[in-house]
C-alpha atoms as a PDB file:
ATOM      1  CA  UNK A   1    -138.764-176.787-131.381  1.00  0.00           C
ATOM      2  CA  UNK A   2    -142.162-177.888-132.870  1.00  0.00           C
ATOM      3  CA  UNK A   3    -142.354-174.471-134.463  1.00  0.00           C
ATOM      4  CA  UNK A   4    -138.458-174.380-136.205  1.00  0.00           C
ATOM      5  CA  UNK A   5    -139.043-174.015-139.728  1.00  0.00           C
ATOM      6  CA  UNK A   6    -135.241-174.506-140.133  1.00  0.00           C
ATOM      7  CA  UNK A   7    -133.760-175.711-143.260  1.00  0.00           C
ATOM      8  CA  UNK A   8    -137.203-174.926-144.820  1.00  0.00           C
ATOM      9  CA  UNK A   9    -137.035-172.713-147.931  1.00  0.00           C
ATOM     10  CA  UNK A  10    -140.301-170.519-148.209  1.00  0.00           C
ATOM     11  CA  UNK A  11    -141.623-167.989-151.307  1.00  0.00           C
ATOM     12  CA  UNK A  12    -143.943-165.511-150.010  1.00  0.00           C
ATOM     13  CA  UNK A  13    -145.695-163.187-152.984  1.00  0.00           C
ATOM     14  CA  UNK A  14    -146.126-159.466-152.646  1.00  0.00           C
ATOM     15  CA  UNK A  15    -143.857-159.572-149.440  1.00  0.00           C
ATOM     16  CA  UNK A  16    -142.068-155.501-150.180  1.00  0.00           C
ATOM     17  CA  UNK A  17    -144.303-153.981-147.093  1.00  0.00           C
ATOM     18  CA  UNK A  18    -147.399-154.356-145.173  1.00  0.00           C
ATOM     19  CA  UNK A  19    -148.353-158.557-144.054  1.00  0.00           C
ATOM     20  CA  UNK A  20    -146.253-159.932-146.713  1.00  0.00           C
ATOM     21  CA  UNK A  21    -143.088-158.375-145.067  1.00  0.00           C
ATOM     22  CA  UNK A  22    -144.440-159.183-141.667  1.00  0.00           C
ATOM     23  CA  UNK A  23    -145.063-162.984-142.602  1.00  0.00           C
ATOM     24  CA  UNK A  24    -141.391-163.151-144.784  1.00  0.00           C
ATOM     25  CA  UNK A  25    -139.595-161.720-141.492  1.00  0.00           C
ATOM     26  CA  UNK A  26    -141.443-164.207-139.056  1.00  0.00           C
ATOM     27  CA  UNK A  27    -140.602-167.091-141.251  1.00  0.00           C
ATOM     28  CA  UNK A  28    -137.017-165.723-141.264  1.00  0.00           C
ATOM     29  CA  UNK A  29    -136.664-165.702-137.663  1.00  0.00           C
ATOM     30  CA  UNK A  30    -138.180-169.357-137.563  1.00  0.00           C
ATOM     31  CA  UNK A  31    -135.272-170.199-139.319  1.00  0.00           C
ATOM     32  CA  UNK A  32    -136.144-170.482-143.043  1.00  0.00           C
ATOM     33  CA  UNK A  33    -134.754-168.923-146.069  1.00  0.00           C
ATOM     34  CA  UNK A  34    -137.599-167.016-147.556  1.00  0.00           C
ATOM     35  CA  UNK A  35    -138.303-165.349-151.426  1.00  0.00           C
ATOM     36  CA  UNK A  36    -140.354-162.299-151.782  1.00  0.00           C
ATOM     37  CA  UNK A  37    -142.088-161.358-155.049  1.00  0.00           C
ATOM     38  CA  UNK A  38    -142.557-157.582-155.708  1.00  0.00           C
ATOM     39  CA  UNK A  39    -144.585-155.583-158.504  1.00  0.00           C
ATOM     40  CA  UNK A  40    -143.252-151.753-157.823  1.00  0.00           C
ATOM     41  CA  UNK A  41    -141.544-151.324-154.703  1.00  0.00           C
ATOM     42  CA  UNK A  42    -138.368-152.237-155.468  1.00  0.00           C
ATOM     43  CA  UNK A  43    -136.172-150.404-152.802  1.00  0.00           C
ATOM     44  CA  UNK A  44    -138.635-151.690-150.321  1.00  0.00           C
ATOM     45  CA  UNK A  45    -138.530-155.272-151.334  1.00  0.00           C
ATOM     46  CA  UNK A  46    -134.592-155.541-151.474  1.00  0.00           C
ATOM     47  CA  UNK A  47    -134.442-154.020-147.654  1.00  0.00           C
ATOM     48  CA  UNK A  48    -137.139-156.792-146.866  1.00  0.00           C
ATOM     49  CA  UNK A  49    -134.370-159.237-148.866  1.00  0.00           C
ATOM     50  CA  UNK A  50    -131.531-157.541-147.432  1.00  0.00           C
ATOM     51  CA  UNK A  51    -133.090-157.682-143.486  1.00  0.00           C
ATOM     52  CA  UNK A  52    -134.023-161.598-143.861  1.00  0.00           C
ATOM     53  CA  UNK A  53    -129.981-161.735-144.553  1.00  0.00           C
ATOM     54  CA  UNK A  54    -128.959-159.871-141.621  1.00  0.00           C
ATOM     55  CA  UNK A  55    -131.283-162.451-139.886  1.00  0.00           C
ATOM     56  CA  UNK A  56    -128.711-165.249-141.056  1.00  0.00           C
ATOM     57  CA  UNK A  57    -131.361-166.691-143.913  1.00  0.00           C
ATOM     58  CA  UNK A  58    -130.941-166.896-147.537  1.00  0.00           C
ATOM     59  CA  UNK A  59    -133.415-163.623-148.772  1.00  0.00           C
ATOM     60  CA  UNK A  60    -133.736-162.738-152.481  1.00  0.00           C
ATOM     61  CA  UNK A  61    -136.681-160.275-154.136  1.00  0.00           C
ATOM     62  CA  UNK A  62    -138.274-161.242-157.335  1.00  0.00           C
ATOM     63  CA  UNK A  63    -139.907-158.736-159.690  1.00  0.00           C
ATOM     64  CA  UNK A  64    -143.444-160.548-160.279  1.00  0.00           C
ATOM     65  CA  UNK A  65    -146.694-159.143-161.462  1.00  0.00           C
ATOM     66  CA  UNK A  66    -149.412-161.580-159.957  1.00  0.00           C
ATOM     67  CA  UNK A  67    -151.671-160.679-162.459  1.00  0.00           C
ATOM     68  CA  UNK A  68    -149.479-162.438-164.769  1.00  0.00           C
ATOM     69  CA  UNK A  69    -149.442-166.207-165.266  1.00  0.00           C
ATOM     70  CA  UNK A  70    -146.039-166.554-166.769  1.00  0.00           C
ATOM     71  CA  UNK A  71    -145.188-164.061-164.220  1.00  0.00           C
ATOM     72  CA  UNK A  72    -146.467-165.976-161.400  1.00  0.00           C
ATOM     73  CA  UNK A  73    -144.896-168.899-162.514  1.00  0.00           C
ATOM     74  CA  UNK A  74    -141.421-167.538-163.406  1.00  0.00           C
ATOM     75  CA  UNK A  75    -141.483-166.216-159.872  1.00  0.00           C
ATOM     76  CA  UNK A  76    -142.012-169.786-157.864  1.00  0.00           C
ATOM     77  CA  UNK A  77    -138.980-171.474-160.926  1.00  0.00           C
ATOM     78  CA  UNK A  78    -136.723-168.774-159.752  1.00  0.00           C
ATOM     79  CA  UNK A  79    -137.311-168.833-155.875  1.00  0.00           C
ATOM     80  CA  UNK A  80    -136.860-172.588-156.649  1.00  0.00           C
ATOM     81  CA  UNK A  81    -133.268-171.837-158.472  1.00  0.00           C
ATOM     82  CA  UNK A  82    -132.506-169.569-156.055  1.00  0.00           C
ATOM     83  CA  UNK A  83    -133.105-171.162-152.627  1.00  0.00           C
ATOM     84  CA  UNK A  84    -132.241-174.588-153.691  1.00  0.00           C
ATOM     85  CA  UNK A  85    -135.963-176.043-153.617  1.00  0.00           C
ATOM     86  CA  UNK A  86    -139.286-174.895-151.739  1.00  0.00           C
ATOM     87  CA  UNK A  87    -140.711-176.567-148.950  1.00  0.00           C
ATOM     88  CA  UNK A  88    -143.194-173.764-147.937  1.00  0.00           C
ATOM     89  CA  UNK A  89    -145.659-171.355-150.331  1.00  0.00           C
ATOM     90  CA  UNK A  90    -147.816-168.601-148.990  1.00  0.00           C
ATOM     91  CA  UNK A  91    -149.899-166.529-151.573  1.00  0.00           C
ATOM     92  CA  UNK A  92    -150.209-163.088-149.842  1.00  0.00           C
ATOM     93  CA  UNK A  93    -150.094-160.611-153.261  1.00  0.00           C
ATOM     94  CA  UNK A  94    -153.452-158.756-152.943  1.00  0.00           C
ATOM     95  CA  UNK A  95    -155.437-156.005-153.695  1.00  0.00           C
ATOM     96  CA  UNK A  96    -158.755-154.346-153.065  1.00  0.00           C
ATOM     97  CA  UNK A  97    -160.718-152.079-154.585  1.00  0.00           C
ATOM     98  CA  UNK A  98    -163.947-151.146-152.895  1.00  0.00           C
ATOM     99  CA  UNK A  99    -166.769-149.745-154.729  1.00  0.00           C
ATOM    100  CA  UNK A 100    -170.366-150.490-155.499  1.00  0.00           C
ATOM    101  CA  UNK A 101    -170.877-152.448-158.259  1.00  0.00           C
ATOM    102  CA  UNK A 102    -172.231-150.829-160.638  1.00  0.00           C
ATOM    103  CA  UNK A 103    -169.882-148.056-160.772  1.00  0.00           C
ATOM    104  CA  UNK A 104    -166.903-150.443-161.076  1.00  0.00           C
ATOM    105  CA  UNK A 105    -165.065-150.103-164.229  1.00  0.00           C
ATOM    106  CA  UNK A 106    -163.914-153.686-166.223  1.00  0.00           C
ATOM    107  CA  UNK A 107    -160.254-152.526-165.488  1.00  0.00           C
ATOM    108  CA  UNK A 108    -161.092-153.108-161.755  1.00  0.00           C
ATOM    109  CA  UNK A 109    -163.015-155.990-161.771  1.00  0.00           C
ATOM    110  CA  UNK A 110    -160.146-157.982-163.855  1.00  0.00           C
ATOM    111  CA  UNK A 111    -157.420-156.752-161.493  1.00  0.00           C
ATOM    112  CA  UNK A 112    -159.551-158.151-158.456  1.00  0.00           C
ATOM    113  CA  UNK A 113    -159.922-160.979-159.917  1.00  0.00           C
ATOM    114  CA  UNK A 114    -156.200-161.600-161.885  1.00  0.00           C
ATOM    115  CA  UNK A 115    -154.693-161.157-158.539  1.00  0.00           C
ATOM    116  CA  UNK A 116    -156.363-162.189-156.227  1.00  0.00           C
ATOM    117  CA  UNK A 117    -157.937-165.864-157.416  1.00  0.00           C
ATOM    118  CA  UNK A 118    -155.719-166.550-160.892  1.00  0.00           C
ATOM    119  CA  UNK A 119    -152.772-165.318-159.504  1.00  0.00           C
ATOM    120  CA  UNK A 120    -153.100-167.974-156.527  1.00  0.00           C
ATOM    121  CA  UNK A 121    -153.831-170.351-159.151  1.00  0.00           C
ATOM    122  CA  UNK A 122    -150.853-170.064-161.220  1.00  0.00           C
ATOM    123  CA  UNK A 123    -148.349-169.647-158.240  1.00  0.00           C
ATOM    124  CA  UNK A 124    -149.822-172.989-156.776  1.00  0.00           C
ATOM    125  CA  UNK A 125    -149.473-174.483-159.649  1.00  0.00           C
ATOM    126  CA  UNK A 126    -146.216-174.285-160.247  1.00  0.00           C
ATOM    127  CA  UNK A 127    -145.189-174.810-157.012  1.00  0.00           C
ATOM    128  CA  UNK A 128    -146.873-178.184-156.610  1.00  0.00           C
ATOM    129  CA  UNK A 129    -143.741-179.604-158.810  1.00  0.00           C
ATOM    130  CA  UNK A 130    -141.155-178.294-156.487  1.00  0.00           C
ATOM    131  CA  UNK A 131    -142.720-179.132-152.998  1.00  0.00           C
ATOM    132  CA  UNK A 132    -141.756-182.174-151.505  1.00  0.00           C
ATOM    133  CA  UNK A 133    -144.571-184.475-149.380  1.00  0.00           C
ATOM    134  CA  UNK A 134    -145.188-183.049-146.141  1.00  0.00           C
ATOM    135  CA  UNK A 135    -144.769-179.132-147.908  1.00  0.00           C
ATOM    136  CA  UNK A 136    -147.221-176.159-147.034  1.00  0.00           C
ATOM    137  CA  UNK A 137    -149.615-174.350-149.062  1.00  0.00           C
ATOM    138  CA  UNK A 138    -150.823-171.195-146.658  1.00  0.00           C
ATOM    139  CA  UNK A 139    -153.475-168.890-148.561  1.00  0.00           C
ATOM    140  CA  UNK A 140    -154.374-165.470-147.147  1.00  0.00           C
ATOM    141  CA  UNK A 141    -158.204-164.542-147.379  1.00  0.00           C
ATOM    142  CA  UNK A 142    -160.049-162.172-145.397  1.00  0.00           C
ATOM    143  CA  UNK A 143    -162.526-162.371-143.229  1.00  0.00           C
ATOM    144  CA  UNK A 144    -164.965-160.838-145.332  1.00  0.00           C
ATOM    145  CA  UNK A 145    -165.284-164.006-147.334  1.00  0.00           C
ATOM    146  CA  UNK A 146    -167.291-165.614-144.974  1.00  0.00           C
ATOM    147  CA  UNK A 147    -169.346-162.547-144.105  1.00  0.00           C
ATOM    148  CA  UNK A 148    -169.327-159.417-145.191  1.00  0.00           C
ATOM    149  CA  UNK A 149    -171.124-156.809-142.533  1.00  0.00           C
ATOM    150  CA  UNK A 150    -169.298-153.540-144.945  1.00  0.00           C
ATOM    151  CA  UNK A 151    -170.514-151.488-147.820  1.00  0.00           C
ATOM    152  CA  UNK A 152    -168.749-151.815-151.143  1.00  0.00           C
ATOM    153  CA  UNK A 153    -166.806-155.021-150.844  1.00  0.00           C
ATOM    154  CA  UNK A 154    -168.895-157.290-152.594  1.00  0.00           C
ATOM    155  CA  UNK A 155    -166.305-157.905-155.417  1.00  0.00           C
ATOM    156  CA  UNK A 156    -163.143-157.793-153.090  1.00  0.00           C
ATOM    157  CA  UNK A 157    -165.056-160.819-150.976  1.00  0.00           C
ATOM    158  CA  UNK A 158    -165.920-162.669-153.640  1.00  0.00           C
ATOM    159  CA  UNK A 159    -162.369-162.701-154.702  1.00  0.00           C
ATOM    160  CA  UNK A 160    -161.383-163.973-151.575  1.00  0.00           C
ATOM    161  CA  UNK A 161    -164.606-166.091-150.904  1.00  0.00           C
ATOM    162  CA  UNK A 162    -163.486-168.326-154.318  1.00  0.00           C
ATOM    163  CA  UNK A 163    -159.853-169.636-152.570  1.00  0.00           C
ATOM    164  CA  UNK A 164    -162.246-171.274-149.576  1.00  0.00           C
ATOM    165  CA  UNK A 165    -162.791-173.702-152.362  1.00  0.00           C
ATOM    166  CA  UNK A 166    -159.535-173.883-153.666  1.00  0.00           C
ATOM    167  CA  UNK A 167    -157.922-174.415-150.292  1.00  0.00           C
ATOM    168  CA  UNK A 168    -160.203-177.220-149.268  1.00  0.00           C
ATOM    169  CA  UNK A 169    -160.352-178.973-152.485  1.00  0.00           C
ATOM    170  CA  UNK A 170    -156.487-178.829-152.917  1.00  0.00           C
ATOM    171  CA  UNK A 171    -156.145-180.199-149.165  1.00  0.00           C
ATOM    172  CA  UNK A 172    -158.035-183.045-150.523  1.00  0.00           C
ATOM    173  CA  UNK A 173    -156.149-183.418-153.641  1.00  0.00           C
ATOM    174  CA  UNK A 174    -152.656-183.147-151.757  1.00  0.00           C
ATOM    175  CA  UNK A 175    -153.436-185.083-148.613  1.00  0.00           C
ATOM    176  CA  UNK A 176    -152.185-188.252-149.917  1.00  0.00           C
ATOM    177  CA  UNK A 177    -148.714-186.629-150.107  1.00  0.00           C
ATOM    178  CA  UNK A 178    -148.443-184.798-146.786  1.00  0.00           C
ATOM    179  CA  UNK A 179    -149.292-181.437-148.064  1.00  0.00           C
ATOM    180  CA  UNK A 180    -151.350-179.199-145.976  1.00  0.00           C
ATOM    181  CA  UNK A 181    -153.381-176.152-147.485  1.00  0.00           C
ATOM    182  CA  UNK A 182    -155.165-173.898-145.168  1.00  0.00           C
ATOM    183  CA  UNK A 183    -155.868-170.463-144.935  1.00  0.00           C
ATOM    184  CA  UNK A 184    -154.886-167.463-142.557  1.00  0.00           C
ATOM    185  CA  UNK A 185    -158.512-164.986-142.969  1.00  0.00           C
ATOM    186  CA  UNK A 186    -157.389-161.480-141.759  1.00  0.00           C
ATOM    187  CA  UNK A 187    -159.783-159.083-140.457  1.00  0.00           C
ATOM    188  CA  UNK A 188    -158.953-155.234-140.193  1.00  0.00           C
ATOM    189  CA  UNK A 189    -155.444-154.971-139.710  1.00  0.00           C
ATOM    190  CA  UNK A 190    -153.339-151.929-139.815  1.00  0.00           C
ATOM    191  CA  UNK A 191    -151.555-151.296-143.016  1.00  0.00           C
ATOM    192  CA  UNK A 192    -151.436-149.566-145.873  1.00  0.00           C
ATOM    193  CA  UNK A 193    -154.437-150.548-147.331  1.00  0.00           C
ATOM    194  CA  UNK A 194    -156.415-150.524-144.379  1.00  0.00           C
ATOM    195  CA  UNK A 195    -155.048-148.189-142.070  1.00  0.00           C
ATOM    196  CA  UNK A 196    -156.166-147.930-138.690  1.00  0.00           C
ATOM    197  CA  UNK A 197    -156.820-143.964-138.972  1.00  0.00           C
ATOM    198  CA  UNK A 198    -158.213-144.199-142.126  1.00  0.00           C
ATOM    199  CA  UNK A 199    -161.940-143.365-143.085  1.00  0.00           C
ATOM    200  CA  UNK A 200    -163.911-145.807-142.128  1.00  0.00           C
ATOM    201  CA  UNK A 201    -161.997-147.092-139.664  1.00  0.00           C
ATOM    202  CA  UNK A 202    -163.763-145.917-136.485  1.00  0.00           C
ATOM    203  CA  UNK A 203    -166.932-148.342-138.014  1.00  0.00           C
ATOM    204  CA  UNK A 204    -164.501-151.214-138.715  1.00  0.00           C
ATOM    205  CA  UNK A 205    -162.728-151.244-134.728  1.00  0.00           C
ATOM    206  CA  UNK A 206    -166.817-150.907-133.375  1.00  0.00           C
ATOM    207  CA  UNK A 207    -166.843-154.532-135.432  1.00  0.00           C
ATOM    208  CA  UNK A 208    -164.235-156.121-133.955  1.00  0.00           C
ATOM    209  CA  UNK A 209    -164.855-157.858-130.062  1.00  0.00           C
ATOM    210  CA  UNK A 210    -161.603-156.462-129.043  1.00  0.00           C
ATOM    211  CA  UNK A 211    -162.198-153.138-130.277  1.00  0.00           C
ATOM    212  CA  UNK A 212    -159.206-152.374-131.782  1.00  0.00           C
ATOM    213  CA  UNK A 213    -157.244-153.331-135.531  1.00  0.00           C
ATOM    214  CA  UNK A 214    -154.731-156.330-135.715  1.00  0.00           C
ATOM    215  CA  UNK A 215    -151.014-155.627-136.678  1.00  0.00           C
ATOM    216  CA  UNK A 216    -149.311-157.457-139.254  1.00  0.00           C
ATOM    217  CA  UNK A 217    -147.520-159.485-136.795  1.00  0.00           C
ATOM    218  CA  UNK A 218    -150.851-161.022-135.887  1.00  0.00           C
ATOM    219  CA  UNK A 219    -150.661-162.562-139.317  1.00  0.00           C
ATOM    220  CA  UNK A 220    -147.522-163.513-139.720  1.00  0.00           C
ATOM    221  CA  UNK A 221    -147.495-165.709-136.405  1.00  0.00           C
ATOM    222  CA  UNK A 222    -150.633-167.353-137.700  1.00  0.00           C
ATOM    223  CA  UNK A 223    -148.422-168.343-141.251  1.00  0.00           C
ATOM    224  CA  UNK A 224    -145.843-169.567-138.940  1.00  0.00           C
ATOM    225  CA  UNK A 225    -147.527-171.704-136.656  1.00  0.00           C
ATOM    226  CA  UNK A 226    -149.252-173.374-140.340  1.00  0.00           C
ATOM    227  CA  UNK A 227    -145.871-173.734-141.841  1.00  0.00           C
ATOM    228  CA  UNK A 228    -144.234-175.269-138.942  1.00  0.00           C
ATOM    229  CA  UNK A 229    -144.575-178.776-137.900  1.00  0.00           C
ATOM    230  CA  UNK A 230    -147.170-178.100-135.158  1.00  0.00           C
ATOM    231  CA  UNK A 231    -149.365-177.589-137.622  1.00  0.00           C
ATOM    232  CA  UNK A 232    -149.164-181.158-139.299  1.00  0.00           C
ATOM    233  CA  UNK A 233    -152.495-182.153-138.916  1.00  0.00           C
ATOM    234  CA  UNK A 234    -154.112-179.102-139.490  1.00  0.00           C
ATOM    235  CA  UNK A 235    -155.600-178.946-143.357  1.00  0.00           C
ATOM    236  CA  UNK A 236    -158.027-177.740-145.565  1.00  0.00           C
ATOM    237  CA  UNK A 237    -159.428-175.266-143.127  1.00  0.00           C
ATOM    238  CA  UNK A 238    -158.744-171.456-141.958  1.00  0.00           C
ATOM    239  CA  UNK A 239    -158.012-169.010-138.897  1.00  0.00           C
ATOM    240  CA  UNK A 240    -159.739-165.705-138.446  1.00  0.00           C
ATOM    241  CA  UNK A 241    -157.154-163.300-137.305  1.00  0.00           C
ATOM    242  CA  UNK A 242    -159.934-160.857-137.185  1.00  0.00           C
ATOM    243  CA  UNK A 243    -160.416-159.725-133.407  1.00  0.00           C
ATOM    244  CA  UNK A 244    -163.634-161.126-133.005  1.00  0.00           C
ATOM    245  CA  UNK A 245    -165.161-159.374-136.085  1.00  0.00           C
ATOM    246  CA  UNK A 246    -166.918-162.480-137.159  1.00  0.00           C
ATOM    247  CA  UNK A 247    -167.955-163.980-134.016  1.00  0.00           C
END
């Protein structure tokens, strides 16, 4: 049972659809009690809520824009409230906007960068005084922060490039208390931002060694196997779930 995540309470950020629900349901079925944050998708997020409950688990939604700090914050005190305490964070809430960039507008840029590195930031934060030694901090990146063999992603992979740092300097600032940070790096997987049919797809799959996308649930087992005990000497450091891509 090296992989149980029972009695483990877990908040998982922009969980309504897409990975986030993917990862909230696997941790679910590992036995924990899991807290979603949504932005929009409200009837999405409280069937995500609802199915973690038909699971047997404790599952509540949180309205949370991750562009917010106080937001962000609120979100991790009231998973907290609500589940009892938090053993397990995973920043999924994302976006992308592609784009070269000089034609991006401020308005993008800021959003790339709100959500995708301050937003981290600020959930982290206030998680770190709510999770007990031996917690988990699991960051999702992309594989394009290591290398980045597109057009028009230069601001999306710096986003994601900056939480290498963060994860490996907080797994050195946490070690001491048991808490492992890593990250799960995802390379083209089917969803709705990146749907396999979509343009540009065809030159993404001829990328990959496999030659075909990832599903969500390629992600989510990754999170799991981090969160769970097997995992307790695994820090500061990251899995490409990419098929290859950057091999």
């Amino acid at each position: 049972m090296s992989h149980s995540l029972s009695g483990k309470r877990a908040l998982v950020t922009g969980a309504s659809r897409g990975l986030g629900k993917a990862i909230a349901l696997t941790l679910a079925r590992a036995g924990a009690d899991v807290a979603i944050t949504w932005e929009k998708s409200a009837d999405k997020a409280l069937a995500v809520a609802e199915e973690i409950r038909t699971l047997g688990r404790n599952g509540i939604a949180i309205q949370a824009d991750s562009a917010n700090p106080q937001a962000a914050r609120s979100a991790v005190e009231q998973a907290v409230e609500q589940l009892g305490g938090l053993d397990i964070l995973v920043n999924n809430a994302g976006i992308a906007y592609n784009g070269q960039l000089e034609a991006m507008s401020q308005e993008e840029i800021d959003a790339l960068i709100n959500v995708n590195i301050r937003g981290v930031v600020f959930s982290t934060q206030a998680a770190l005084a709510h999770l007990p030694d031996g917690g988990r901090i699991i960051n999702i990146g992309s594989s394009l922060s290591d290398h980045v063999p597109l057009h028009n992603v230069s601001v999306y992979s710096m986003t994601k490039s900056a939480l290498n740092s963060l994860t490996r300097g907080l797994a050195r600032d946490l070690g001491p208390r048991g808490i492992t940070v890593n990250m799960v790096k995802p390379g083209s997987t089917d969803s709705d931002m990146n749907p396999a049919n979509g343009a540009g797809a065809e030159t993404q799959r001829q990328l990959t060694a496999l030659g075909h996308y990832g599903e969500a649930q390629d992600i989510a087992e990754a999170v799991a196997f981090l969160a769970s005990p097997a995992a307790k000497h695994i820090t500061g450091t990251d899995i490409l779930v990419d098929g290859g891509t950057n091999a």
